[in-house]
C-alpha atoms as a PDB file:
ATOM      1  CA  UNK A   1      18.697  13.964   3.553  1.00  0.00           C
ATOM      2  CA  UNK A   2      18.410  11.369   6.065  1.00  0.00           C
ATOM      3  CA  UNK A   3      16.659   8.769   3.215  1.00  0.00           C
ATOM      4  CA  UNK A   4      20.323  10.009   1.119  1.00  0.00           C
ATOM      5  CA  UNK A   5      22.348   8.900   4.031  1.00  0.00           C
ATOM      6  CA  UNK A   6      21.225   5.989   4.259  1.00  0.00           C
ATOM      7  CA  UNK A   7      21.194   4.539   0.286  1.00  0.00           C
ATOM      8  CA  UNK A   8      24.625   5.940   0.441  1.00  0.00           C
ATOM      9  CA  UNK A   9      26.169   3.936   3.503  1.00  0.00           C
ATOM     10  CA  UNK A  10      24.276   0.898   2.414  1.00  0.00           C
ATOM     11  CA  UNK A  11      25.148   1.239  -1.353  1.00  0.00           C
ATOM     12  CA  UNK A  12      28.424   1.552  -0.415  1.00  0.00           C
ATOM     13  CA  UNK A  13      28.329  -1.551   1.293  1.00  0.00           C
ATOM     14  CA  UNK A  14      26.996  -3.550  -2.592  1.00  0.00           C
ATOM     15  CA  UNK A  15      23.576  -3.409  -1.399  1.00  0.00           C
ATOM     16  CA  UNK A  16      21.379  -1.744  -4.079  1.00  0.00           C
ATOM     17  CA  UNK A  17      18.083  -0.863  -1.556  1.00  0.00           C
ATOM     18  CA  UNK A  18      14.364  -0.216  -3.199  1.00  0.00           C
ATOM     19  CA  UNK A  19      12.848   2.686  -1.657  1.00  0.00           C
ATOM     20  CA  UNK A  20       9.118   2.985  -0.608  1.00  0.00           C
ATOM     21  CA  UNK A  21       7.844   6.748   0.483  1.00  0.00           C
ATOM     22  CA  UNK A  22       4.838   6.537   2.214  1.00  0.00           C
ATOM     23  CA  UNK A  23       3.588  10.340   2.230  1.00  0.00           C
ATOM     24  CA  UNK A  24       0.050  11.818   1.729  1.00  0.00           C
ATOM     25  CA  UNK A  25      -1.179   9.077   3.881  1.00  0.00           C
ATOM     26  CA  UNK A  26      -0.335   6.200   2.012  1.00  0.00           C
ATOM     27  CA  UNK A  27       1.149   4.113   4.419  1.00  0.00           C
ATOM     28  CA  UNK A  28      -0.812   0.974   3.952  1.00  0.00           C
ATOM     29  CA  UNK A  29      -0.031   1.446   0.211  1.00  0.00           C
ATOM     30  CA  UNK A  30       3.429   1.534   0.839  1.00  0.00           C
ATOM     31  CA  UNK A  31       4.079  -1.238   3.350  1.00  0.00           C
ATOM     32  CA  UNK A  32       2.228  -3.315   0.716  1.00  0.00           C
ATOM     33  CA  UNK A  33       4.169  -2.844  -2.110  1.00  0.00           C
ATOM     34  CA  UNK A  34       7.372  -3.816   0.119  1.00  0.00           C
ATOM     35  CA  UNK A  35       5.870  -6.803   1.518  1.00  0.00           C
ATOM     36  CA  UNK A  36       5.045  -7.874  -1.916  1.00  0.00           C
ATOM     37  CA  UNK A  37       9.036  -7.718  -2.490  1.00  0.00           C
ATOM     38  CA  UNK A  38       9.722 -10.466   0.499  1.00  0.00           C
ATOM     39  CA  UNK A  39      12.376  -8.077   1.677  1.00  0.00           C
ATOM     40  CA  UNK A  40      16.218  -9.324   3.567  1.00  0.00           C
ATOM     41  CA  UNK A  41      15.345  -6.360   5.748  1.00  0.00           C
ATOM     42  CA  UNK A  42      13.338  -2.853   6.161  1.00  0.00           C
ATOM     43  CA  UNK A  43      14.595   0.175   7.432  1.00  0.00           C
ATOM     44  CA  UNK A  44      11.723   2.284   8.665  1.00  0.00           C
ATOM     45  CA  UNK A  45      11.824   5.705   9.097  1.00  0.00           C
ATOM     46  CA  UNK A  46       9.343   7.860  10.908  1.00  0.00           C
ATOM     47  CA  UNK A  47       7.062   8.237  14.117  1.00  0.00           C
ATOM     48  CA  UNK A  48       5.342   5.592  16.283  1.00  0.00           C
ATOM     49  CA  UNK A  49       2.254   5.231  14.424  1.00  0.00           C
ATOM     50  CA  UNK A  50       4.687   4.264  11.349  1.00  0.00           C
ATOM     51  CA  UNK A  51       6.975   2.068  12.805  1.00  0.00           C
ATOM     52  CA  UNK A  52       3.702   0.460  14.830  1.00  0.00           C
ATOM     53  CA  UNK A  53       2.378  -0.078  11.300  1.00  0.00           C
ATOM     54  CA  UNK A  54       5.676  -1.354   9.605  1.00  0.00           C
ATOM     55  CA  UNK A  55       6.442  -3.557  12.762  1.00  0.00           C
ATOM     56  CA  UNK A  56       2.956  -5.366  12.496  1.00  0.00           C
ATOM     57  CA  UNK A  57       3.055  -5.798   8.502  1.00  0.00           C
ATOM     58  CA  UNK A  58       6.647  -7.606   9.093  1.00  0.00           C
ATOM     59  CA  UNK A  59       6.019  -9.669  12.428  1.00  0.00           C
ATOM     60  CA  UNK A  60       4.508 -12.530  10.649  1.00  0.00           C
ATOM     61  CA  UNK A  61       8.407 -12.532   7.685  1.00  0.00           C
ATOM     62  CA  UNK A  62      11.542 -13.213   8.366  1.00  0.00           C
ATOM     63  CA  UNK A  63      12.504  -9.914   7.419  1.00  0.00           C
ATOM     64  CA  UNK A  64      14.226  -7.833   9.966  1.00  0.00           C
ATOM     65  CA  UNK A  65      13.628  -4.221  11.055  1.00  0.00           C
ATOM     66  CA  UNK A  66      16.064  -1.762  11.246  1.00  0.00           C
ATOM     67  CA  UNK A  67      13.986   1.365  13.002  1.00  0.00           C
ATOM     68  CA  UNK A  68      15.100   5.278  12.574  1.00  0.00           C
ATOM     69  CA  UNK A  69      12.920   7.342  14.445  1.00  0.00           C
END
Protein backbone atom coordinates (compact mmCIF):
# COMPACT_ATOMS: atom_id res chain seq x y z
CA UNK A 1 0.00 0.00 0.00
CA UNK A 2 2.63 2.28 0.99
CA UNK A 3 4.54 1.74 -2.76
CA UNK A 4 0.46 2.81 -4.01
CA UNK A 5 0.66 5.91 -1.96
CA UNK A 6 3.33 7.04 -3.14
CA UNK A 7 2.93 6.59 -7.33
CA UNK A 8 -0.34 8.16 -6.52
CA UNK A 9 0.81 11.53 -4.77
CA UNK A 10 3.67 11.76 -7.17
CA UNK A 11 1.58 10.89 -10.32
CA UNK A 12 -0.64 13.29 -9.34
CA UNK A 13 1.90 15.76 -9.30
CA UNK A 14 2.80 14.78 -13.68
CA UNK A 15 5.55 12.70 -12.57
CA UNK A 16 5.21 9.22 -14.15
CA UNK A 17 7.86 7.21 -11.51
CA UNK A 18 9.58 3.64 -12.66
CA UNK A 19 9.39 1.27 -9.94
CA UNK A 20 12.22 -1.17 -8.88
CA UNK A 21 11.18 -4.07 -6.14
CA UNK A 22 14.04 -5.45 -4.72
CA UNK A 23 12.59 -8.72 -2.91
CA UNK A 24 14.05 -12.29 -2.66
CA UNK A 25 17.33 -10.70 -2.07
CA UNK A 26 17.88 -8.92 -5.07
CA UNK A 27 18.90 -5.76 -3.93
CA UNK A 28 22.07 -5.31 -5.84
CA UNK A 29 19.98 -6.32 -8.91
CA UNK A 30 17.66 -3.74 -8.30
CA UNK A 31 19.74 -0.69 -7.40
CA UNK A 32 21.46 -1.56 -10.71
CA UNK A 33 18.85 -1.46 -12.97
CA UNK A 34 17.90 2.15 -11.46
CA UNK A 35 21.27 3.45 -11.64
CA UNK A 36 21.38 2.39 -15.18
CA UNK A 37 18.24 4.89 -15.60
CA UNK A 38 20.43 8.11 -14.26
CA UNK A 39 17.46 8.86 -12.09
CA UNK A 40 16.10 12.97 -11.00
CA UNK A 41 15.63 11.22 -7.68
CA UNK A 42 15.04 7.74 -5.67
CA UNK A 43 12.70 7.14 -3.11
CA UNK A 44 13.87 4.22 -1.03
CA UNK A 45 11.84 2.27 0.96
CA UNK A 46 12.89 -0.21 3.57
CA UNK A 47 15.35 -0.96 6.57
CA UNK A 48 18.93 0.23 7.23
CA UNK A 49 20.74 -2.32 5.41
CA UNK A 50 18.57 -1.05 2.25
CA UNK A 51 18.77 2.43 2.50
CA UNK A 52 22.77 1.84 3.52
CA UNK A 53 22.88 0.06 0.15
CA UNK A 54 20.74 2.60 -1.94
CA UNK A 55 22.60 5.59 -0.20
CA UNK A 56 26.12 4.20 -1.30
CA UNK A 57 24.98 3.20 -5.02
CA UNK A 58 23.72 7.05 -5.35
CA UNK A 59 26.55 9.04 -3.38
CA UNK A 60 28.80 9.19 -6.31
CA UNK A 61 25.03 10.92 -8.91
CA UNK A 62 23.43 13.77 -8.63
CA UNK A 63 20.40 12.04 -7.90
CA UNK A 64 18.73 12.79 -4.67
CA UNK A 65 17.30 10.46 -2.00
CA UNK A 66 14.11 10.67 -0.66
CA UNK A 67 14.26 7.84 2.36
CA UNK A 68 10.91 6.00 3.83
CA UNK A 69 11.82 3.81 6.45
Amino acid sequence: RAVEAIVAAITGRGIYPRIFMAGGGRLPEAIAACKAQAPDIVVVMGGDGTILAVAEAFCDTKTALAIIP
